[in-house]
C-alpha atoms as a PDB file:
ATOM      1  CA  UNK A   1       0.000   0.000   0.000  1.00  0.00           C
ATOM      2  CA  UNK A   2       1.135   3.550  -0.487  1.00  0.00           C
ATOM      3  CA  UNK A   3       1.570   5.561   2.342  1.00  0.00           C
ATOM      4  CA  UNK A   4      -0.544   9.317   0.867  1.00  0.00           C
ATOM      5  CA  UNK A   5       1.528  11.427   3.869  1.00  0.00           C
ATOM      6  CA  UNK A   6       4.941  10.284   1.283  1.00  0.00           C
ATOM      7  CA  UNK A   7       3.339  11.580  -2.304  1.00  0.00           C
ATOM      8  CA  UNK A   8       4.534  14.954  -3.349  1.00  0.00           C
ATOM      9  CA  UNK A   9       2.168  16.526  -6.031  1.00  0.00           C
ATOM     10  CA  UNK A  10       4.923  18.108  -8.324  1.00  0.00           C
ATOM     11  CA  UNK A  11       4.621  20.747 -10.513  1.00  0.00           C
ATOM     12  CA  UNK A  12       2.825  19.868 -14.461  1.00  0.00           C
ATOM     13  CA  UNK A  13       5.348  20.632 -17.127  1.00  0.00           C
ATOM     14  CA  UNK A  14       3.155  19.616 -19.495  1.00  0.00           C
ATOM     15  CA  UNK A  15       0.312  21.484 -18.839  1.00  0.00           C
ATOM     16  CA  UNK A  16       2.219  24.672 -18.153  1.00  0.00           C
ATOM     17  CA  UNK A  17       3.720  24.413 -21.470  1.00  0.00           C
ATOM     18  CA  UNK A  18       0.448  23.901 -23.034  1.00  0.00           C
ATOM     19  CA  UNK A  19      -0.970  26.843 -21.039  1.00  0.00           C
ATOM     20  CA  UNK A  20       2.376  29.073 -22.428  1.00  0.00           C
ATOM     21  CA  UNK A  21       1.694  28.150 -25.610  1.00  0.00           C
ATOM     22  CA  UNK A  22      -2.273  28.480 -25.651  1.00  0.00           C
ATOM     23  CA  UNK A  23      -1.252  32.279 -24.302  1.00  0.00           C
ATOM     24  CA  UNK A  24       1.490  32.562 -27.447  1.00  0.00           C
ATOM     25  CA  UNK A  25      -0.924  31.422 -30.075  1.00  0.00           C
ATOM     26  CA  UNK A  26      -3.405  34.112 -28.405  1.00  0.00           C
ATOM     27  CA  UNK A  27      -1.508  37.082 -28.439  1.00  0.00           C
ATOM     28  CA  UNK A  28      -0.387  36.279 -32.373  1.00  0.00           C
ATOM     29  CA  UNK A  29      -3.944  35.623 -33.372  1.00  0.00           C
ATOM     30  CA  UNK A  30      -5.128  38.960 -31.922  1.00  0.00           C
ATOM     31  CA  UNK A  31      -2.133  40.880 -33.204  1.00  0.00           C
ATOM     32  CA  UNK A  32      -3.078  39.139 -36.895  1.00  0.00           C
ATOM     33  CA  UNK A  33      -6.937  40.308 -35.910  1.00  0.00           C
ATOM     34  CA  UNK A  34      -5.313  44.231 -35.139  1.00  0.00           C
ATOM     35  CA  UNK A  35      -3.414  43.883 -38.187  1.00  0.00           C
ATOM     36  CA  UNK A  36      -6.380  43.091 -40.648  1.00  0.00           C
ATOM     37  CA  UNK A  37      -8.951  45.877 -38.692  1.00  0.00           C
ATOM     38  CA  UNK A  38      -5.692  48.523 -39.158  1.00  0.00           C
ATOM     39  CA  UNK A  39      -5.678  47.264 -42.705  1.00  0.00           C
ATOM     40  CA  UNK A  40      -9.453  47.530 -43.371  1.00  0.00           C
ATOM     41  CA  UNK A  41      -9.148  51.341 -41.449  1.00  0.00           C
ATOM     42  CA  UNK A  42      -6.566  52.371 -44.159  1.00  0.00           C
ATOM     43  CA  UNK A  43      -8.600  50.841 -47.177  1.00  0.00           C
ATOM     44  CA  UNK A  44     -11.633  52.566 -45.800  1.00  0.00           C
ATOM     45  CA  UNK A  45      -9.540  55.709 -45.819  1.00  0.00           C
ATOM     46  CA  UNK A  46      -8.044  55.406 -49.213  1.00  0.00           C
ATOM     47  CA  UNK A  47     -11.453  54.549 -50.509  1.00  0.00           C
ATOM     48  CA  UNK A  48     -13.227  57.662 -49.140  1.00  0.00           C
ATOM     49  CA  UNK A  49      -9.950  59.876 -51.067  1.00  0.00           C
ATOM     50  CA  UNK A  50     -11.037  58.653 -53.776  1.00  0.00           C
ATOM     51  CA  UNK A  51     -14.000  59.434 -53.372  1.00  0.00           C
ATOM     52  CA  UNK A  52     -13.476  62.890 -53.035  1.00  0.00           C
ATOM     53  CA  UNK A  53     -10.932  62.787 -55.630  1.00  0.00           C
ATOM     54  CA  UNK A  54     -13.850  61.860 -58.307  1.00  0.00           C
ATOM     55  CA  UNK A  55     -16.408  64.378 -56.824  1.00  0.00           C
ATOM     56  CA  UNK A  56     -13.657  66.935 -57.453  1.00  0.00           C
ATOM     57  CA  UNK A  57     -13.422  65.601 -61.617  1.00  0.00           C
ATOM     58  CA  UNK A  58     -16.836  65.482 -62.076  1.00  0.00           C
ATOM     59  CA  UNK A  59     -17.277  69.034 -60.810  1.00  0.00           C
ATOM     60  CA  UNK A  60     -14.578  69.971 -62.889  1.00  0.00           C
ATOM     61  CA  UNK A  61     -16.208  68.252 -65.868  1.00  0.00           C
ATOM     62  CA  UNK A  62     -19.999  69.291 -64.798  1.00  0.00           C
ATOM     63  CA  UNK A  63     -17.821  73.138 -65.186  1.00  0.00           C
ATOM     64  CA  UNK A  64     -17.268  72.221 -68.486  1.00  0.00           C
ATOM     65  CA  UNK A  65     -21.220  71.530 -69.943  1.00  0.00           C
ATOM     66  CA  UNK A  66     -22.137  75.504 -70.010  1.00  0.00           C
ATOM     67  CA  UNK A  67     -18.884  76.130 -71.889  1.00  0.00           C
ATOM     68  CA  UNK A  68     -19.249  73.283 -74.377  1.00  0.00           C
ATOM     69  CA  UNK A  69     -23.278  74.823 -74.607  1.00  0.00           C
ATOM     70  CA  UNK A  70     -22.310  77.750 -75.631  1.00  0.00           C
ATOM     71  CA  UNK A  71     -19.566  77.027 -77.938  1.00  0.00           C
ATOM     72  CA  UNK A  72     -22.382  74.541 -79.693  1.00  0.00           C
ATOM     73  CA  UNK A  73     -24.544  77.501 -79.927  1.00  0.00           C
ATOM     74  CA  UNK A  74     -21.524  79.469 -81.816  1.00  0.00           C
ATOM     75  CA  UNK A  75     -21.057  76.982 -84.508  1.00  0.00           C
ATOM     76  CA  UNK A  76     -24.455  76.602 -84.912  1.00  0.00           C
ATOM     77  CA  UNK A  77     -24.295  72.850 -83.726  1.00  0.00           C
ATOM     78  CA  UNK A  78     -26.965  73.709 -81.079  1.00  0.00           C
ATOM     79  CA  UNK A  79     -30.338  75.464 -81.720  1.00  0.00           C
ATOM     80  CA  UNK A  80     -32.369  76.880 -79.553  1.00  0.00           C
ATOM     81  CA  UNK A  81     -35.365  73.751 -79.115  1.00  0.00           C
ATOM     82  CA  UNK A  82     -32.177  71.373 -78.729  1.00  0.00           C
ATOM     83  CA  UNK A  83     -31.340  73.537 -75.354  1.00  0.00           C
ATOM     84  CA  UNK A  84     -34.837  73.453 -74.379  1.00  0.00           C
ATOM     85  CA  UNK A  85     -35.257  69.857 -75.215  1.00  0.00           C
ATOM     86  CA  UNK A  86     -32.149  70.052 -72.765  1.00  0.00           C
ATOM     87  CA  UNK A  87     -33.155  71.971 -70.023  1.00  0.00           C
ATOM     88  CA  UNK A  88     -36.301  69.324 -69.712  1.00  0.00           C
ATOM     89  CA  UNK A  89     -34.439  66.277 -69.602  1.00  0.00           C
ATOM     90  CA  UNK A  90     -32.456  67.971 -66.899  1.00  0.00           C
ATOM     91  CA  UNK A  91     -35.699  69.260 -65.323  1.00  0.00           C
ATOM     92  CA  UNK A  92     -36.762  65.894 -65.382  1.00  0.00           C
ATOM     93  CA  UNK A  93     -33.837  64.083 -64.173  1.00  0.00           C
ATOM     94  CA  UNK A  94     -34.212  65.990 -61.335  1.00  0.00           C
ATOM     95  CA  UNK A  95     -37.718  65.477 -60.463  1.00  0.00           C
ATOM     96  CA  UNK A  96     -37.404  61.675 -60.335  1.00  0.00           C
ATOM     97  CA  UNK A  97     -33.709  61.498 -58.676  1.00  0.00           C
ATOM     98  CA  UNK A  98     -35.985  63.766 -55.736  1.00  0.00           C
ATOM     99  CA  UNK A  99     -38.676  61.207 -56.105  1.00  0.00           C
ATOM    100  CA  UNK A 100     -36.559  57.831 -56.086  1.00  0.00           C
ATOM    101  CA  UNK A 101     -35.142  60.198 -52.783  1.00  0.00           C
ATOM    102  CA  UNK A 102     -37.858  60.147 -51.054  1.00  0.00           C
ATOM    103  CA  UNK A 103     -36.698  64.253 -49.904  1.00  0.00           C
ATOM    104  CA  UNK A 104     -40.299  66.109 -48.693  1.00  0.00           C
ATOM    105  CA  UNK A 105     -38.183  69.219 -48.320  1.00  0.00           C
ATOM    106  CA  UNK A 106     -37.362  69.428 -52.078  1.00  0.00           C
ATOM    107  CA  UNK A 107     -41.169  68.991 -53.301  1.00  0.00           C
ATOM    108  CA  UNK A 108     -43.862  71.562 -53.130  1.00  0.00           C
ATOM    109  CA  UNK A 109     -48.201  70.953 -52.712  1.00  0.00           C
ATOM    110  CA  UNK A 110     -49.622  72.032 -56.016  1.00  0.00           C
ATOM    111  CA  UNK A 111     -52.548  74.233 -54.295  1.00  0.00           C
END
């Protein structure tokens, strides 16, 4: 028979390496996790430049309709029912891109 008083619990190598390396594996997966949100951050910020960056060309080329209009108009390209016809389809453009909207504060009642 064994004698319980004798029996020295020692320490678990094992399962403190296991533990050490559970913690390691850990600490790289949530550094890989921080590196992929950082990286998702900075795409989010590059996308939103370019963003910006096109709203800035297509002001720049929206600058250049009235210009092209009236040079139209000078070589007699461009009569005066074509810029009519061309104010309506813009008048029009406009009154459905408010409608698809759904914006109350652009619309009027009739009466």
């Amino acid at each position: 028979s064994i004698d319980i008083a004798d029996v020295d619990v020692g320490k678990n190598i094992g399962a403190d390496l296991q533990t050490h390396q559970a913690d390691a594996d850990k600490q790289v997966a949530q550094a890989r996790a921080e590196e992929r949100r950082a990286m998702a951050v900075a795409t989010e910020q590059e996308m939103k430049a370019k963003v910006e960056e096109m709203r800035a060309d297509l002001v720049k080329a929206e600058a250049q309709v009235p210009l092209a209009l009236a040079d139209a108009f000078r070589q007699g390209h461009m009569g005066v029912m074509d810029y009519v016809r061309y104010n309506n389809i813009q008048s029009d453009t406009s009154m459905r891109e408010a409608i698809a909207s759904g914006d109350e504060a652009d619309t009027e009642p009739l009466a």
